[in-house]
N, C-alpha and C. Protein backbone atom coordinates (compact mmCIF):
# COMPACT_ATOMS: atom_id res chain seq x y z
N UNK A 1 29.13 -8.93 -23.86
CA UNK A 1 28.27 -8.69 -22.74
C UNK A 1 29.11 -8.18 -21.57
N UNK A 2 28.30 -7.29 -20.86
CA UNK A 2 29.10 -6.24 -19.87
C UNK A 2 28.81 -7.13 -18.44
N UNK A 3 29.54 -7.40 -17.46
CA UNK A 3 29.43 -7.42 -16.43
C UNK A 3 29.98 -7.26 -15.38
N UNK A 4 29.36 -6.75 -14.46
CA UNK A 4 29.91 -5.81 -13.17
C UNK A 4 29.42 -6.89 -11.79
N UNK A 5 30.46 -6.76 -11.33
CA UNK A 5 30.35 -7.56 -9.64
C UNK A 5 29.50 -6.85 -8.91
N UNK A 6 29.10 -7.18 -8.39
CA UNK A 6 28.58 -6.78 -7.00
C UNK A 6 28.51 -7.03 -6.04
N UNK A 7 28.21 -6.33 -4.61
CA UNK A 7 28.75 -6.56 -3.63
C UNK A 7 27.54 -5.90 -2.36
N UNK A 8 27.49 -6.69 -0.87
CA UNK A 8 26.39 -5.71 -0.32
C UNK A 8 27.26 -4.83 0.29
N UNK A 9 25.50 -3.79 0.10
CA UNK A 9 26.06 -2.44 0.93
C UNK A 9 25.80 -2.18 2.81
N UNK A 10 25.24 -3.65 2.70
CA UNK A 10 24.68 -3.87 4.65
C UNK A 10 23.29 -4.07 4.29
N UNK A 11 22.59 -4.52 5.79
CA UNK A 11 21.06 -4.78 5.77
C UNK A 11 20.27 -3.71 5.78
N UNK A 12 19.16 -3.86 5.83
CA UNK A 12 18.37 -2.61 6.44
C UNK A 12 18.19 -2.37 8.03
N UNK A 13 18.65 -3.16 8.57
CA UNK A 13 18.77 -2.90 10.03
C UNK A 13 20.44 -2.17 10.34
N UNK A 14 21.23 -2.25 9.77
CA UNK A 14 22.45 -1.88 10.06
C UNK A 14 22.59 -0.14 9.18
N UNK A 15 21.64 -0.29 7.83
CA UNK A 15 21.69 1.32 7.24
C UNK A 15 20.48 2.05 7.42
N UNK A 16 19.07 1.42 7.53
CA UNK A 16 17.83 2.43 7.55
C UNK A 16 17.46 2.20 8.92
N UNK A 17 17.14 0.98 9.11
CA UNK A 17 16.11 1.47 11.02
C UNK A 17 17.26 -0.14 11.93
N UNK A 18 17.80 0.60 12.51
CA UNK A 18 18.44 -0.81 13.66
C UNK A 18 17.37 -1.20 14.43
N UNK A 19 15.95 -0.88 14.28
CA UNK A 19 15.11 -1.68 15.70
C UNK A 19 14.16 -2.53 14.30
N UNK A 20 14.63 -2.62 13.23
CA UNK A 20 14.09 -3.54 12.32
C UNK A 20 15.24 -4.27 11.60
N UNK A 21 14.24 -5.70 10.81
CA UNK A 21 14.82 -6.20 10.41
C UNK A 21 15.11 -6.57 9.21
N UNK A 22 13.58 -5.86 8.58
CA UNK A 22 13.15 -5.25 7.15
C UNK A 22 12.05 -4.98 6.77
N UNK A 23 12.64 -3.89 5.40
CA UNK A 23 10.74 -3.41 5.25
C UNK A 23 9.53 -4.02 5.64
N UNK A 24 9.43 -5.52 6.02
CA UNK A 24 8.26 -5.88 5.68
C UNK A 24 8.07 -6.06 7.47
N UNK A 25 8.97 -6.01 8.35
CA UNK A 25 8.50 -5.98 9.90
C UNK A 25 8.15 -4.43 10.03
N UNK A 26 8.89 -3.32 9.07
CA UNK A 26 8.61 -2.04 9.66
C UNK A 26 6.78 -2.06 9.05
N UNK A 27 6.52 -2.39 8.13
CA UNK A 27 4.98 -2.14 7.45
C UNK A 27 4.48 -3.20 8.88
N UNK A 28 4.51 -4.26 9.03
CA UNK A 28 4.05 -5.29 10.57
C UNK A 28 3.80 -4.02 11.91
N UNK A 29 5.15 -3.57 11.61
CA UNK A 29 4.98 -2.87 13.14
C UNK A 29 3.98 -1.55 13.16
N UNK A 30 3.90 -0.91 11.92
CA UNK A 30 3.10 0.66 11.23
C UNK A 30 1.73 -0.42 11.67
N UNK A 31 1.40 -1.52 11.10
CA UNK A 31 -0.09 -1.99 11.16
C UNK A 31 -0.55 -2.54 12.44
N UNK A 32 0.58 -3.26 13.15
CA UNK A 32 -0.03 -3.52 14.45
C UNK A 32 -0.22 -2.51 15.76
N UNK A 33 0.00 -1.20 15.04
CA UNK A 33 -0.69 0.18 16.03
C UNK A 33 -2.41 0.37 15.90
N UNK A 34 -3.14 -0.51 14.84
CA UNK A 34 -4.40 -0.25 14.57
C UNK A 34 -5.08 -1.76 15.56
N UNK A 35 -6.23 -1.36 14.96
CA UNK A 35 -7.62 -2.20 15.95
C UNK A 35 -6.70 -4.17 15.40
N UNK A 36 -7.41 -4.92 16.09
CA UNK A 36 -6.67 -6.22 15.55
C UNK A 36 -7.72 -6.99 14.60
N UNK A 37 -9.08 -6.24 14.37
CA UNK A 37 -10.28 -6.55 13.30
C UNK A 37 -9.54 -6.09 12.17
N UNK A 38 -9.25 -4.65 12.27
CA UNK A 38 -8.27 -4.31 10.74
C UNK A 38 -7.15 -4.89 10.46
N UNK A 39 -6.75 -5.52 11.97
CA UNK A 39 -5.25 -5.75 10.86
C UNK A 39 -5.72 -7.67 10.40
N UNK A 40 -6.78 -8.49 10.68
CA UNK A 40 -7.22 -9.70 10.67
C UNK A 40 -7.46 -9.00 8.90
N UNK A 41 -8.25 -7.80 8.79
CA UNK A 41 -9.17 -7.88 7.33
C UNK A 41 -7.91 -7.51 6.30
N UNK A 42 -6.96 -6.45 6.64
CA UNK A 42 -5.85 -6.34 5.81
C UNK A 42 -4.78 -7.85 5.34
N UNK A 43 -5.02 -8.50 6.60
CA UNK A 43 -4.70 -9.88 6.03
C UNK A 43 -5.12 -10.86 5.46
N UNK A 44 -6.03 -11.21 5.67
CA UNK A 44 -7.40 -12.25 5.14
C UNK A 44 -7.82 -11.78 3.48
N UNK A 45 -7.25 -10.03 3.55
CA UNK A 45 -8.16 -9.43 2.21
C UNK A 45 -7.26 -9.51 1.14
N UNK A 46 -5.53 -9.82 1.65
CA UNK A 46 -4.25 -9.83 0.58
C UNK A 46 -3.77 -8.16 0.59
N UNK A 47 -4.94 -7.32 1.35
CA UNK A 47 -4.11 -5.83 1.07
C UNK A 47 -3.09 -5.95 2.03
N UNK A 48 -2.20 -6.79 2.85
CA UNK A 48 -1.01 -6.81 3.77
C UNK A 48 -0.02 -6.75 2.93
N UNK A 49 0.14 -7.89 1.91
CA UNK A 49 0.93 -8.42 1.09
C UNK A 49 1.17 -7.06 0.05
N UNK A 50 -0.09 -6.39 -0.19
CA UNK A 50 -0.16 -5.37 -1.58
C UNK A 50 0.70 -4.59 -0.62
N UNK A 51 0.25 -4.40 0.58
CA UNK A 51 1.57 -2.43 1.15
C UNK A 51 2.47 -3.24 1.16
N UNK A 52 2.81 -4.49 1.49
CA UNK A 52 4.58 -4.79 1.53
C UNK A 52 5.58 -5.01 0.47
N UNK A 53 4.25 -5.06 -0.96
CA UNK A 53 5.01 -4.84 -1.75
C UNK A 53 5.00 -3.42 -2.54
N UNK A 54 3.78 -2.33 -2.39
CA UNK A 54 4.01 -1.35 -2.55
C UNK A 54 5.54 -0.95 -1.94
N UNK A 55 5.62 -0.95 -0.84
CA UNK A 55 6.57 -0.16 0.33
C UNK A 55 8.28 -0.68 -0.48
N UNK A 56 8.34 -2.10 -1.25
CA UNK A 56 9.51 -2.42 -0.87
C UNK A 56 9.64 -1.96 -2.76
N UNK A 57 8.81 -1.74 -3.54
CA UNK A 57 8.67 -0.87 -4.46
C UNK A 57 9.03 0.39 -4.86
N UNK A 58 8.69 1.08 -3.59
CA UNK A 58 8.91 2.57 -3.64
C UNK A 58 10.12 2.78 -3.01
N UNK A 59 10.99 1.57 -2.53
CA UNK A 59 12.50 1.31 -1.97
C UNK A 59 12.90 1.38 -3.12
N UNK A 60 12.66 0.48 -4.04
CA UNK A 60 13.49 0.27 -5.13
C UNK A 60 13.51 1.43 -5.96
N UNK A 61 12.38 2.42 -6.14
CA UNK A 61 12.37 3.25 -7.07
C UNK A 61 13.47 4.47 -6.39
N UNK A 62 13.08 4.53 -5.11
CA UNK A 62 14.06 5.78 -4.61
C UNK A 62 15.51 5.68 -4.71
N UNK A 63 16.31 3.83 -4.85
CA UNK A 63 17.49 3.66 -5.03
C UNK A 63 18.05 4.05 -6.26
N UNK A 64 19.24 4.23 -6.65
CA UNK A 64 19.97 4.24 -8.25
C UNK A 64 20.06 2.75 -8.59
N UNK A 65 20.26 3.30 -10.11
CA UNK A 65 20.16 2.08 -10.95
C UNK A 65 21.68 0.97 -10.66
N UNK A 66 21.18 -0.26 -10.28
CA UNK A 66 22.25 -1.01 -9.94
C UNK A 66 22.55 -1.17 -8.58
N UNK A 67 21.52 -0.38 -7.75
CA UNK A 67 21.88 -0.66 -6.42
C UNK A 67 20.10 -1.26 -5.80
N UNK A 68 20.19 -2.88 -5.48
CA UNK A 68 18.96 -3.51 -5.19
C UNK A 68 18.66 -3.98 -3.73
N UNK A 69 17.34 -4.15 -3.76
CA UNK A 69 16.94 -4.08 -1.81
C UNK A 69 16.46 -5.94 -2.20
N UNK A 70 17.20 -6.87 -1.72
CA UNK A 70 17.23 -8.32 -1.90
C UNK A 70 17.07 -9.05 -0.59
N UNK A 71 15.27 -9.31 0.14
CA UNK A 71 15.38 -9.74 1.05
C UNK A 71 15.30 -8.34 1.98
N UNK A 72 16.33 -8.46 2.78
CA UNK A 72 16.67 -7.23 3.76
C UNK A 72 17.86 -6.83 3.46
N UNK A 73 18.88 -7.38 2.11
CA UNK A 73 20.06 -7.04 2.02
C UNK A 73 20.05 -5.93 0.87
N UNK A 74 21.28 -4.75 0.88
CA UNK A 74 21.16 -3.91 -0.16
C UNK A 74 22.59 -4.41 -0.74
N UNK A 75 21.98 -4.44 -2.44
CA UNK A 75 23.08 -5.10 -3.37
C UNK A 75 23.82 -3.99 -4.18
N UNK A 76 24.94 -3.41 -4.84
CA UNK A 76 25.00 -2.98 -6.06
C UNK A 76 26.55 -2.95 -6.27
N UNK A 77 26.70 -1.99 -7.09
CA UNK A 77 28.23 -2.49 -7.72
C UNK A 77 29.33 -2.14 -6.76
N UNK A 78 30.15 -3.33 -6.88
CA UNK A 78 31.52 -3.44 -6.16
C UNK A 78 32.74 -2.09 -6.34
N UNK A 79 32.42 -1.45 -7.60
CA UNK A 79 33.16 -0.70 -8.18
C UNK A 79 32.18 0.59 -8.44
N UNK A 80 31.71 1.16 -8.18
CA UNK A 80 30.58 2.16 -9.08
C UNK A 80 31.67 3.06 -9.48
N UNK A 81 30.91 3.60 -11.04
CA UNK A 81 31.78 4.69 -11.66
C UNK A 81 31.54 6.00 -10.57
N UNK A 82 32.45 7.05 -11.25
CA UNK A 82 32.73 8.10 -10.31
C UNK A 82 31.73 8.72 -10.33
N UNK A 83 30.49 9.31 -11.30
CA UNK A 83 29.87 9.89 -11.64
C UNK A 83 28.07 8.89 -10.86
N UNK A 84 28.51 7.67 -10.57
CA UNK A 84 27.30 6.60 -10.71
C UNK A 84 26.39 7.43 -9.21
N UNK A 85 26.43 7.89 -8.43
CA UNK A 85 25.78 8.45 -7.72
C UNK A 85 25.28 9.90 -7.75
N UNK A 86 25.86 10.33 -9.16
CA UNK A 86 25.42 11.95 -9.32
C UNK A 86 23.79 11.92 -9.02
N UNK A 87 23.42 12.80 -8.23
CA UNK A 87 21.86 13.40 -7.66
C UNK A 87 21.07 12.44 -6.54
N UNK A 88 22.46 11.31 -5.99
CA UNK A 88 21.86 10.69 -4.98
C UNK A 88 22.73 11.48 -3.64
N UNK A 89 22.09 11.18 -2.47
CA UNK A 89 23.15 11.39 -1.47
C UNK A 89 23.93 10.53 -1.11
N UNK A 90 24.65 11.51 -0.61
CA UNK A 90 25.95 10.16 -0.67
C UNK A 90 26.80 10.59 1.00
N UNK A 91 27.78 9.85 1.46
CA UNK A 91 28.05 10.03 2.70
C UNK A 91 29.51 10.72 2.72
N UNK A 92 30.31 10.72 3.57
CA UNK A 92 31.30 11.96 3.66
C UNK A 92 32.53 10.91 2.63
N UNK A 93 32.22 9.34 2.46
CA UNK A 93 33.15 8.80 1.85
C UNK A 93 32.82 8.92 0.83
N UNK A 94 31.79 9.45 0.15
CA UNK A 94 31.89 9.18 -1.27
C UNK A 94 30.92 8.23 -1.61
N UNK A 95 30.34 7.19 -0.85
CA UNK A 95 29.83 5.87 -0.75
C UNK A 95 28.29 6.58 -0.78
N UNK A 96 27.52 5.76 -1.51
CA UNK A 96 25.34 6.10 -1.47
C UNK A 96 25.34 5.96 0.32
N UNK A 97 24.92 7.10 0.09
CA UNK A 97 23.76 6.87 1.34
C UNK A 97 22.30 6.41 1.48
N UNK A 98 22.05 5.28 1.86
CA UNK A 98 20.73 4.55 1.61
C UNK A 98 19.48 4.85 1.97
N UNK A 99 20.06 5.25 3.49
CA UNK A 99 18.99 5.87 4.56
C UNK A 99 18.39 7.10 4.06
N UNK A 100 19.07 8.00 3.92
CA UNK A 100 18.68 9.25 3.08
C UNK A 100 18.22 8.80 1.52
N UNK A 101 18.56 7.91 1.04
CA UNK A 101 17.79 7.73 -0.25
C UNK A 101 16.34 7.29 -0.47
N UNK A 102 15.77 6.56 1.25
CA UNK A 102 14.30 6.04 1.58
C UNK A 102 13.75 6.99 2.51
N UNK A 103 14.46 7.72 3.05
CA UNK A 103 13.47 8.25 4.19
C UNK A 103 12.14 9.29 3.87
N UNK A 104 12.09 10.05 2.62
CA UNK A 104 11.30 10.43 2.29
C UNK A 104 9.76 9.35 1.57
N UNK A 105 10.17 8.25 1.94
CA UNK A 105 9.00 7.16 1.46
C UNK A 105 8.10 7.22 2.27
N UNK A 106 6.89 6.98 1.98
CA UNK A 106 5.26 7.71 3.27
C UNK A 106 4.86 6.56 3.20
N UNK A 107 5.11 5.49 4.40
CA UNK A 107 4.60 4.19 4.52
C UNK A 107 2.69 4.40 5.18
N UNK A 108 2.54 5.16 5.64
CA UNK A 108 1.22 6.01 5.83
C UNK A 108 0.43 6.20 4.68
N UNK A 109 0.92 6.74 2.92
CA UNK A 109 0.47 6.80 2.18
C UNK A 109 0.04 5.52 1.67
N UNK A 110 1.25 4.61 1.59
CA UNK A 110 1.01 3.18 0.72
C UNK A 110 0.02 2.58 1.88
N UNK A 111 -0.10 2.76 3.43
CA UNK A 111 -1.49 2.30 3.38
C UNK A 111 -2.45 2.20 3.15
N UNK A 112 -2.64 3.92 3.03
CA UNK A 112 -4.06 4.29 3.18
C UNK A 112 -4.09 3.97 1.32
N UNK A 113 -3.54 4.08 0.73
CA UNK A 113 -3.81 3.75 -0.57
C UNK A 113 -4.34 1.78 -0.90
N UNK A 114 -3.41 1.24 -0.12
CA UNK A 114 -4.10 -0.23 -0.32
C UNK A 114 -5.04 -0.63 0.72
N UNK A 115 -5.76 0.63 1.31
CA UNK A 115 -7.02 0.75 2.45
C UNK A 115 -8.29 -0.49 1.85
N UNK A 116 -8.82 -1.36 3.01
CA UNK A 116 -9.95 -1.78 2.70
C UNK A 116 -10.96 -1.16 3.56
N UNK A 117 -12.08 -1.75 3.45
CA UNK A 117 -13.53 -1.33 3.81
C UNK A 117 -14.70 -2.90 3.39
N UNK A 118 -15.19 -3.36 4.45
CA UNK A 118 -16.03 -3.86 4.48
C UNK A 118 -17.10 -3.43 3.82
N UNK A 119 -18.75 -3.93 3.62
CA UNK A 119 -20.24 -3.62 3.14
C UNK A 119 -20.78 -2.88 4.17
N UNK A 120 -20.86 -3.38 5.27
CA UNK A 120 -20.71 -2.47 6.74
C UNK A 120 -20.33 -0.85 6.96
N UNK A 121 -19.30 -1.03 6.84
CA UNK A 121 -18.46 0.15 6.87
C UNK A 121 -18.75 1.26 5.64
N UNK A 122 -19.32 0.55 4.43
CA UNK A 122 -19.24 1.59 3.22
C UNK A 122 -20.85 1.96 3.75
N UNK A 123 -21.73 1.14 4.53
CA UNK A 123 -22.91 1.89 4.52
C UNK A 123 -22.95 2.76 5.39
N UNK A 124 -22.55 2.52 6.75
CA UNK A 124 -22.50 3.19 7.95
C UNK A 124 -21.71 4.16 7.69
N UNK A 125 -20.38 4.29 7.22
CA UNK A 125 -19.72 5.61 7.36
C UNK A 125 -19.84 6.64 5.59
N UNK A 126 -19.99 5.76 4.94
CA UNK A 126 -20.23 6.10 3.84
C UNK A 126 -21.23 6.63 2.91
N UNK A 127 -22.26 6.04 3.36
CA UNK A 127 -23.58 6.40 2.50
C UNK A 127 -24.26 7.06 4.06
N UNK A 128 -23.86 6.96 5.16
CA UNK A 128 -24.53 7.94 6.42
C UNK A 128 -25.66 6.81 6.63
N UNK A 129 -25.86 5.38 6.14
CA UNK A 129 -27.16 4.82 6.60
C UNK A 129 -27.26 4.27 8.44
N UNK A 130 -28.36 4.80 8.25
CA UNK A 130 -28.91 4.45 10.13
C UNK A 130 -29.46 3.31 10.19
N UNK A 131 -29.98 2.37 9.39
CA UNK A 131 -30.57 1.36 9.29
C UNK A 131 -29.77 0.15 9.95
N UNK A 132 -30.37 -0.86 10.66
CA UNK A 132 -30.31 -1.76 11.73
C UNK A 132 -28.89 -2.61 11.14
N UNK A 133 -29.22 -2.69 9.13
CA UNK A 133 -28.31 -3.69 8.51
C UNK A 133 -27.71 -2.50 7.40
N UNK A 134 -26.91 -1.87 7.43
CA UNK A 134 -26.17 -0.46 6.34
C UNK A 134 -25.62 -1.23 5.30
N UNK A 135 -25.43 -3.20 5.72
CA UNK A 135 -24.73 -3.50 4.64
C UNK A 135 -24.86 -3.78 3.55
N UNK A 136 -27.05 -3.77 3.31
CA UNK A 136 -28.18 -4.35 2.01
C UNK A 136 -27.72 -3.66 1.63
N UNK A 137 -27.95 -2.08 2.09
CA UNK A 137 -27.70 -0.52 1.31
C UNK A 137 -25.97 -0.78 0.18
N UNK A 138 -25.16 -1.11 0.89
CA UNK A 138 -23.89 -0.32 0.66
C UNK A 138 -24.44 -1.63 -0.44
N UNK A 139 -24.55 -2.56 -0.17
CA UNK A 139 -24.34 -3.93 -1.54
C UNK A 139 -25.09 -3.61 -2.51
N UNK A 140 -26.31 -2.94 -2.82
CA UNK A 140 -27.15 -2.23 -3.54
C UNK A 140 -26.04 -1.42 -4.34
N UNK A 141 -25.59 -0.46 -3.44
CA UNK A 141 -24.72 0.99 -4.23
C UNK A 141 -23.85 0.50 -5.16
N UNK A 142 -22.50 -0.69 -4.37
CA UNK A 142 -21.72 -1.00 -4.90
C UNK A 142 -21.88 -2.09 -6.39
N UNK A 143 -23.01 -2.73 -6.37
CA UNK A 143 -23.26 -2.95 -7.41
C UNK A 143 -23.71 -2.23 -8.40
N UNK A 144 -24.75 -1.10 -8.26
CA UNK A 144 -25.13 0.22 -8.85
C UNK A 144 -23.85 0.71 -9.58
N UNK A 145 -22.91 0.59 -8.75
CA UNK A 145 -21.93 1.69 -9.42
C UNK A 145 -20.59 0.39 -10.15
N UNK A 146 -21.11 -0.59 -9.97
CA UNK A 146 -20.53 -1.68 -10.88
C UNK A 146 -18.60 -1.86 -9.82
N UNK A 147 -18.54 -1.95 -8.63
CA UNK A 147 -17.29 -1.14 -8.17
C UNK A 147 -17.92 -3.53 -7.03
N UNK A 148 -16.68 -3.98 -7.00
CA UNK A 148 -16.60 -5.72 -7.17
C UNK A 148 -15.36 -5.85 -5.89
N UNK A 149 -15.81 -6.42 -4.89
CA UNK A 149 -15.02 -6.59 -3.98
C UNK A 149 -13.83 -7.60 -4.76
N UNK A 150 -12.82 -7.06 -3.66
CA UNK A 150 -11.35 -7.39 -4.24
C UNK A 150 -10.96 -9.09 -3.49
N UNK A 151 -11.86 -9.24 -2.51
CA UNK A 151 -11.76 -10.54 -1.56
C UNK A 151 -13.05 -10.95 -0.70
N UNK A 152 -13.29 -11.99 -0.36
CA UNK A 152 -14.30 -12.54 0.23
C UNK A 152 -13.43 -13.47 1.51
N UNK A 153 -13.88 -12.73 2.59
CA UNK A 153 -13.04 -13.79 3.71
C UNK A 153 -13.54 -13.50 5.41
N UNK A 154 -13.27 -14.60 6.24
CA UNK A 154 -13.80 -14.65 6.96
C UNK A 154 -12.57 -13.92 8.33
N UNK A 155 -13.04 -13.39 9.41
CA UNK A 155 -11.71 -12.89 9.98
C UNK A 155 -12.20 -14.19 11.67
N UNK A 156 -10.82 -14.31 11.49
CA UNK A 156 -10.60 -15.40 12.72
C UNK A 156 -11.18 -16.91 12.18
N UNK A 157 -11.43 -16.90 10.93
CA UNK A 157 -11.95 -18.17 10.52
C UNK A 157 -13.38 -18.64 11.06
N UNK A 158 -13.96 -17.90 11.51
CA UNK A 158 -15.01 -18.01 12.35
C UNK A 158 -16.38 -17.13 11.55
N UNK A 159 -17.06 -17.39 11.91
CA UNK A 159 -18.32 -16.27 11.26
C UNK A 159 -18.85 -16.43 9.59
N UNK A 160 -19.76 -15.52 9.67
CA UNK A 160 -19.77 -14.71 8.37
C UNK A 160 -18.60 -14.59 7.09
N UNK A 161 -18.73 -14.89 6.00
CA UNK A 161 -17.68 -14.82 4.94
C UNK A 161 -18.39 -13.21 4.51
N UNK A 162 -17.27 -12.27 4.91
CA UNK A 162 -17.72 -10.37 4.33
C UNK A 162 -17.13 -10.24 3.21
N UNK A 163 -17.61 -9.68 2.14
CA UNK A 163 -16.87 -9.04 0.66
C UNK A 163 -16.01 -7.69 1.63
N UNK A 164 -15.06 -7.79 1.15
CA UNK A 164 -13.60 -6.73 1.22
C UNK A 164 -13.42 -5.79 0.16
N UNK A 165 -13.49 -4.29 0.31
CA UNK A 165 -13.49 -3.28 -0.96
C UNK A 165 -11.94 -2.65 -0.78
N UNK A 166 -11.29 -2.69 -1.63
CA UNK A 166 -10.58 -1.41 -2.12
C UNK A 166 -11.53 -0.16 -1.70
N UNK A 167 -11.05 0.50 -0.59
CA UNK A 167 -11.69 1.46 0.18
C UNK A 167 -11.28 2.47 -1.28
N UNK A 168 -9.99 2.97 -1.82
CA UNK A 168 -10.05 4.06 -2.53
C UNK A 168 -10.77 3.84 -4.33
N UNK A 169 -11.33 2.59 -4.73
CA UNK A 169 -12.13 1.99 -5.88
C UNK A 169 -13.61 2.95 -5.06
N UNK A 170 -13.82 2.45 -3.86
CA UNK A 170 -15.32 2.68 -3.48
C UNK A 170 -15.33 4.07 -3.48
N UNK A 171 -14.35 5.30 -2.99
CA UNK A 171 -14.38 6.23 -2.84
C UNK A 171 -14.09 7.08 -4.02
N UNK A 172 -13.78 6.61 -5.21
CA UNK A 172 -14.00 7.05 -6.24
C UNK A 172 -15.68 6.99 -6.64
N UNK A 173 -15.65 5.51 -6.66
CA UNK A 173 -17.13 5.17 -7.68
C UNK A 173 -17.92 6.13 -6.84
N UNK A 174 -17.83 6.46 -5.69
CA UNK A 174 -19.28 7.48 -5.06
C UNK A 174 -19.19 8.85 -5.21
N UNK A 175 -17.65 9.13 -5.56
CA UNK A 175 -17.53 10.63 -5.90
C UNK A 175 -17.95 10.71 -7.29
N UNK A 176 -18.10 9.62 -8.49
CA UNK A 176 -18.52 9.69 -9.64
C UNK A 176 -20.00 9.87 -9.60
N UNK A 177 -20.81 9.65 -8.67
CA UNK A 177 -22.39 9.25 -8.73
C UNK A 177 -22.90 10.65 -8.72
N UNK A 178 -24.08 10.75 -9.85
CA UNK A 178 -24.68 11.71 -9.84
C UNK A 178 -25.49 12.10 -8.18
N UNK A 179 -25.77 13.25 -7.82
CA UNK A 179 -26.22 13.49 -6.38
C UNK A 179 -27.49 13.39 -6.79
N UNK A 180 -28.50 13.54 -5.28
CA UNK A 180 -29.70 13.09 -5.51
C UNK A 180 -30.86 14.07 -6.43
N UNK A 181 -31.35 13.79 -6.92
CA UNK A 181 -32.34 14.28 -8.01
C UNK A 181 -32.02 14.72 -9.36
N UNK A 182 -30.61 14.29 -9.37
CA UNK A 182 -30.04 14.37 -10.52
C UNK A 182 -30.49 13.49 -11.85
N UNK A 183 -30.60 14.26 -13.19
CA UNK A 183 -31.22 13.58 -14.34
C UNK A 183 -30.32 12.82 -15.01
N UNK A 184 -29.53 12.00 -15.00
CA UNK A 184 -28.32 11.23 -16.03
C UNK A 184 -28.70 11.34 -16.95
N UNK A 185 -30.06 10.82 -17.37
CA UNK A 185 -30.07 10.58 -18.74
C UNK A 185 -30.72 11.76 -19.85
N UNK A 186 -30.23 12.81 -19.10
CA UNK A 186 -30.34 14.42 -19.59
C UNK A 186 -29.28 14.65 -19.67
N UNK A 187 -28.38 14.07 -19.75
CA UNK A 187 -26.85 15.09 -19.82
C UNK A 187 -26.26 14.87 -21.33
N UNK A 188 -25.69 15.76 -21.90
CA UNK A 188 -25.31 15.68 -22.90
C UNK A 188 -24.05 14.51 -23.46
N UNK A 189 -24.02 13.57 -24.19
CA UNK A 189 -23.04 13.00 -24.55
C UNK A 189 -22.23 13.04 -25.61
N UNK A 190 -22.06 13.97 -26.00
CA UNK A 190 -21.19 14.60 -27.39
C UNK A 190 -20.12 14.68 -26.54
């Protein structure tokens, strides 16, 4: 059995952002620019937890093999072979460059990808309903189209318990729906 030492290469505050302390305050700080209802439902709904681990995911994938993001610390070999950074960047010593190995990561994308949406929100902005309550409508659709909230939770602990959607589940299932006057059960299934 082969084994290689390792050693860190610094934090993420000392190689990618010095006004952080790690991925998971920079995704904190990206979310606390929005309303404080969204950032209560991104928390309450578990999609906080999903971008922080998307984000510290798509860290790991952009690094080479043997070099790991642990915490806020970056780990990998004490020794790397000469060749072990071929097609990464690397700095004028020879040494990975880290910063340049994440900066092309779209912490913007991994939001909007672990995006929620209330019953509310899918009727009013979604289905265009004007009606006093948009949220009978959207709970109608979303069962129609068989598409199952991802969380049930209350924001501020107070109120109403709202079903929570995977905004991009809902925005599929409605781009799948036949439009209106459409025959389904005329369409060919061969």
């Amino acid at each position: 059995m082969s084994y290689t030492t390792t050693t860190s290469y610094g934090t993420w505050c000392n190689l990618v952002n010095q006004y952080s302390t790690s991925p998971d305050s920079d995704v904190l700080d990206y979310i606390n620019g929005g309303d404080n209802d969204w950032q209560q439902l991104l928390e309450a709904s578990g999609a906080l937890d999903a971008i922080k681990s998307d984000y510290r995911d798509a860290i790991q994938a952009a690094l080479p093999a043997g070099v790991s993001l642990c915490g806020d610390e970056f780990i990998g070999p004490a020794h790397p072979d000469d060749d072990e950074w071929d097609g990464y960047p690397v700095d004028d010593l020879g040494s990975i460059d880290i910063a340049a190995c994440v900066e092309d990561i779209d912490l913007q994308e991994i939001v909007e990808r672990n995006e929620v949406i209330t019953l509310e929100e899918i009727g009013r902005f979604k289905l265009g309903s004007k009606a006093q309550n948009p949220s009978s409508a959207a709970s109608q659709a979303m069962r129609r189209l068989g598409v199952k909230p991802i969380a049930r939770c209350q924001i501020d602990g107070e109120g109403q318990v709202i079903a929570v959607f995977s905004q991009a589940e809902v925005d599929k299932a409605l781009a799948s729906r036949p439009g209106r006057g459409k025959r389904t059960d005329l369409l060919d299934t061969k």
